[in-house]
N, C-alpha and C. Protein backbone atom coordinates (compact mmCIF):
# COMPACT_ATOMS: atom_id res chain seq x y z
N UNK A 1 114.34 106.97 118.17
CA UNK A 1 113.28 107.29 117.23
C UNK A 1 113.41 108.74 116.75
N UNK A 2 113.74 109.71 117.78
CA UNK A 2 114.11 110.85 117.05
C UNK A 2 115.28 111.20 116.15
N UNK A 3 115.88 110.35 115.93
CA UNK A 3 117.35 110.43 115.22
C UNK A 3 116.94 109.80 114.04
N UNK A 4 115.48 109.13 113.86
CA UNK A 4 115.14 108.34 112.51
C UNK A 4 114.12 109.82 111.99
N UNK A 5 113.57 110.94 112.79
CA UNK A 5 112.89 111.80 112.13
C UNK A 5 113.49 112.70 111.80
N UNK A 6 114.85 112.74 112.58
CA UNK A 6 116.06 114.36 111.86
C UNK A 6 116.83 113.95 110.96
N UNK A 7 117.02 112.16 110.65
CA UNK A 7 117.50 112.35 109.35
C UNK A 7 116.28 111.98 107.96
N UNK A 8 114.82 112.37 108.55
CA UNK A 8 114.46 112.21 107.68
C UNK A 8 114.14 113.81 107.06
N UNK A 9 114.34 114.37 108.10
CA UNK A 9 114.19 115.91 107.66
C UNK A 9 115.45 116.68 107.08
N UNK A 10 116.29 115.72 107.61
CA UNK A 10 117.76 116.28 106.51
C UNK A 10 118.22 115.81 105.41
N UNK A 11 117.28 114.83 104.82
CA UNK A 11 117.48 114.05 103.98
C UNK A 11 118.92 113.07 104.21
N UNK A 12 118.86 112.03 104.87
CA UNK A 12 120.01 111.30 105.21
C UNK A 12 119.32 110.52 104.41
N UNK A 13 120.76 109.32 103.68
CA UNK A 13 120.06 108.08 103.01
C UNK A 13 119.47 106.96 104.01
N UNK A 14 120.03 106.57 105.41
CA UNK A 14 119.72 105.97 105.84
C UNK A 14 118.01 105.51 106.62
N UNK A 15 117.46 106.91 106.88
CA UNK A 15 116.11 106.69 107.05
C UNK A 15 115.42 106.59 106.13
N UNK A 16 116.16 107.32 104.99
CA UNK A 16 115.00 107.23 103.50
C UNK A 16 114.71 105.99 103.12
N UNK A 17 116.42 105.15 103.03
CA UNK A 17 115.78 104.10 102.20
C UNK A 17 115.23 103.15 103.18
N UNK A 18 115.64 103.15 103.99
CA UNK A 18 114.26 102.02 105.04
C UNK A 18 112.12 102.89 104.87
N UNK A 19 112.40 103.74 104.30
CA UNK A 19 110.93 104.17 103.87
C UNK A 19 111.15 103.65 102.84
N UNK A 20 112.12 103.64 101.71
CA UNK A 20 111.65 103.06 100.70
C UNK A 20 111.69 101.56 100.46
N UNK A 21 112.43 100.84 101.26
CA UNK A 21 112.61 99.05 101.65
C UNK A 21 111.11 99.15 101.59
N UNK A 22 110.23 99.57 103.03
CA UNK A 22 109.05 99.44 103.18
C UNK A 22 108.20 99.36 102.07
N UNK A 23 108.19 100.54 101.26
CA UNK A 23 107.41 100.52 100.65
C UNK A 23 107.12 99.53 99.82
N UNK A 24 108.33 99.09 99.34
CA UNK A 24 108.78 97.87 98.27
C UNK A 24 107.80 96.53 99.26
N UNK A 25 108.21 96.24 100.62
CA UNK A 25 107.99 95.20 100.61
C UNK A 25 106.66 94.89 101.03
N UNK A 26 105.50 96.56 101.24
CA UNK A 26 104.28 96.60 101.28
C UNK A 26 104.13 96.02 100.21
N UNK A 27 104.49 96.68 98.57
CA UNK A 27 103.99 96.35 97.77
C UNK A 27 103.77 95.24 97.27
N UNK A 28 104.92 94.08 97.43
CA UNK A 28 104.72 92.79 97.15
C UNK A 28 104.19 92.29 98.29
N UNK A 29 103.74 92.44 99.28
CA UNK A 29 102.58 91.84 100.11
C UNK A 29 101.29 92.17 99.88
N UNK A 30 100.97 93.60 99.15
CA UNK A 30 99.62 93.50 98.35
C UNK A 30 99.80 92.73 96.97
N UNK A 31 100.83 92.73 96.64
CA UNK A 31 100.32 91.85 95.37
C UNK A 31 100.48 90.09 95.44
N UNK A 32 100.70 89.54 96.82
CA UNK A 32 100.51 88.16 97.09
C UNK A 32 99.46 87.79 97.76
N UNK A 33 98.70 89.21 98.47
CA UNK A 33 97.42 88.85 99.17
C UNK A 33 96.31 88.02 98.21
N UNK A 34 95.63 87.38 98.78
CA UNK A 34 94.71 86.84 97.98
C UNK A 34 92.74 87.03 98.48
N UNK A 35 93.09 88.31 99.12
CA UNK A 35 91.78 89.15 99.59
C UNK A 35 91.11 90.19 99.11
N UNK A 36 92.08 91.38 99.40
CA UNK A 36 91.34 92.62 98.61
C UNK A 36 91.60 92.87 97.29
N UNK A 37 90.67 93.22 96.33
CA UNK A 37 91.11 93.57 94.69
C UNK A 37 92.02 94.70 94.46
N UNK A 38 91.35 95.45 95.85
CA UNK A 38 92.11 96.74 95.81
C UNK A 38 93.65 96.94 96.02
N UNK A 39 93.51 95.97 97.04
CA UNK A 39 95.14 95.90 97.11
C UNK A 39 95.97 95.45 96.25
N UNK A 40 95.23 94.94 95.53
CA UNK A 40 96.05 94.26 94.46
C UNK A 40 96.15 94.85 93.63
N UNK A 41 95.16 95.69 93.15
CA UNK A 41 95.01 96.68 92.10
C UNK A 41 96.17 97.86 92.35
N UNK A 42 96.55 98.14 93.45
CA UNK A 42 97.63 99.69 93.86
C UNK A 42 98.76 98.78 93.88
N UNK A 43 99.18 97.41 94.21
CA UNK A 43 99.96 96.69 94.13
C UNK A 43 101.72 97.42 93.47
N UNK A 44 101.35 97.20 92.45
CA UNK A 44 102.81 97.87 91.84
C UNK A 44 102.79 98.83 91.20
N UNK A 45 102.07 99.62 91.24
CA UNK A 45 102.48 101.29 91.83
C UNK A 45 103.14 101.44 93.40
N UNK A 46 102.44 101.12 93.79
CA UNK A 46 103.62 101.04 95.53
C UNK A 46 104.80 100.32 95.23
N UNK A 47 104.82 99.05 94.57
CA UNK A 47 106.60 98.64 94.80
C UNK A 47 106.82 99.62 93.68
N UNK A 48 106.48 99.98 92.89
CA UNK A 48 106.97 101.02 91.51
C UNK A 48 107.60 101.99 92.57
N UNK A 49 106.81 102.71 93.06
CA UNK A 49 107.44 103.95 93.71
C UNK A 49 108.30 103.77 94.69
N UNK A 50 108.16 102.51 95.76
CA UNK A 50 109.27 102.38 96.46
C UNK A 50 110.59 101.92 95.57
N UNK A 51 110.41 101.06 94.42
CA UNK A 51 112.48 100.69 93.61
C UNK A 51 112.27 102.69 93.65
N UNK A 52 111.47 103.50 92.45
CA UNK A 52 112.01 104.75 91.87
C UNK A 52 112.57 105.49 93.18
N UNK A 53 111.49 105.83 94.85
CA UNK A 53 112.69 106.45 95.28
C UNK A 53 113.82 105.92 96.07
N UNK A 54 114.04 104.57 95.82
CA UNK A 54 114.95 103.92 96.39
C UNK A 54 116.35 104.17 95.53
N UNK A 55 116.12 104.36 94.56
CA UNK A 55 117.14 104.62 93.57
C UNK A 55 117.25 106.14 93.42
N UNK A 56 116.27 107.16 94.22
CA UNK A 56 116.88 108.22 94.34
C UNK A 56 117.49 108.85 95.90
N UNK A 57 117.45 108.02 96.46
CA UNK A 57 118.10 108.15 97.91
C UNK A 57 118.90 107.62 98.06
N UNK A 58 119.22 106.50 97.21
CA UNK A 58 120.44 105.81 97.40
C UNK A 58 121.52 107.20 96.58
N UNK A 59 121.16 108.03 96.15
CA UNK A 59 122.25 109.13 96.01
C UNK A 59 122.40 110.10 97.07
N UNK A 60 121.61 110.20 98.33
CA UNK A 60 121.78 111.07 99.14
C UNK A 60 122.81 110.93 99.92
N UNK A 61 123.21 111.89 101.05
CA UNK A 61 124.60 111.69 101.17
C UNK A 61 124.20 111.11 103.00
N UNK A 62 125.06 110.16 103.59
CA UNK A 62 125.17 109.81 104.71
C UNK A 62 124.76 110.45 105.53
């Protein structure tokens, strides 16, 4: 677990983009819920922001 917080502080791609997988696949689980409005409402702004920085970490370096 500490080797997932020093490369998140060194910017490694590998911890980033598993923050940004997450985020993505929060987002389409708020937008299939069929409970809160709210969640549905932030829905894709969260997968929005998890593809945008998924596509900017996928340039970081190993």
């Amino acid at each position: 677990m500490n080797g997932f917080f020093t490369g998140l502080a060194r910017f490694r791609r590998g911890p980033w983009e598993m923050v940004a997988t997450i985020l993505i696949a929060l987002g389409v689980l708020m937008l299939m819920q069929p409970f809160a409005i709210g969640l549905f409402t932030y829905s894709f702004i969260v997968t929005l922001i998890g593809t945008v920085m998924f596509i900017i970490v996928s340039h970081f370096p190993e």
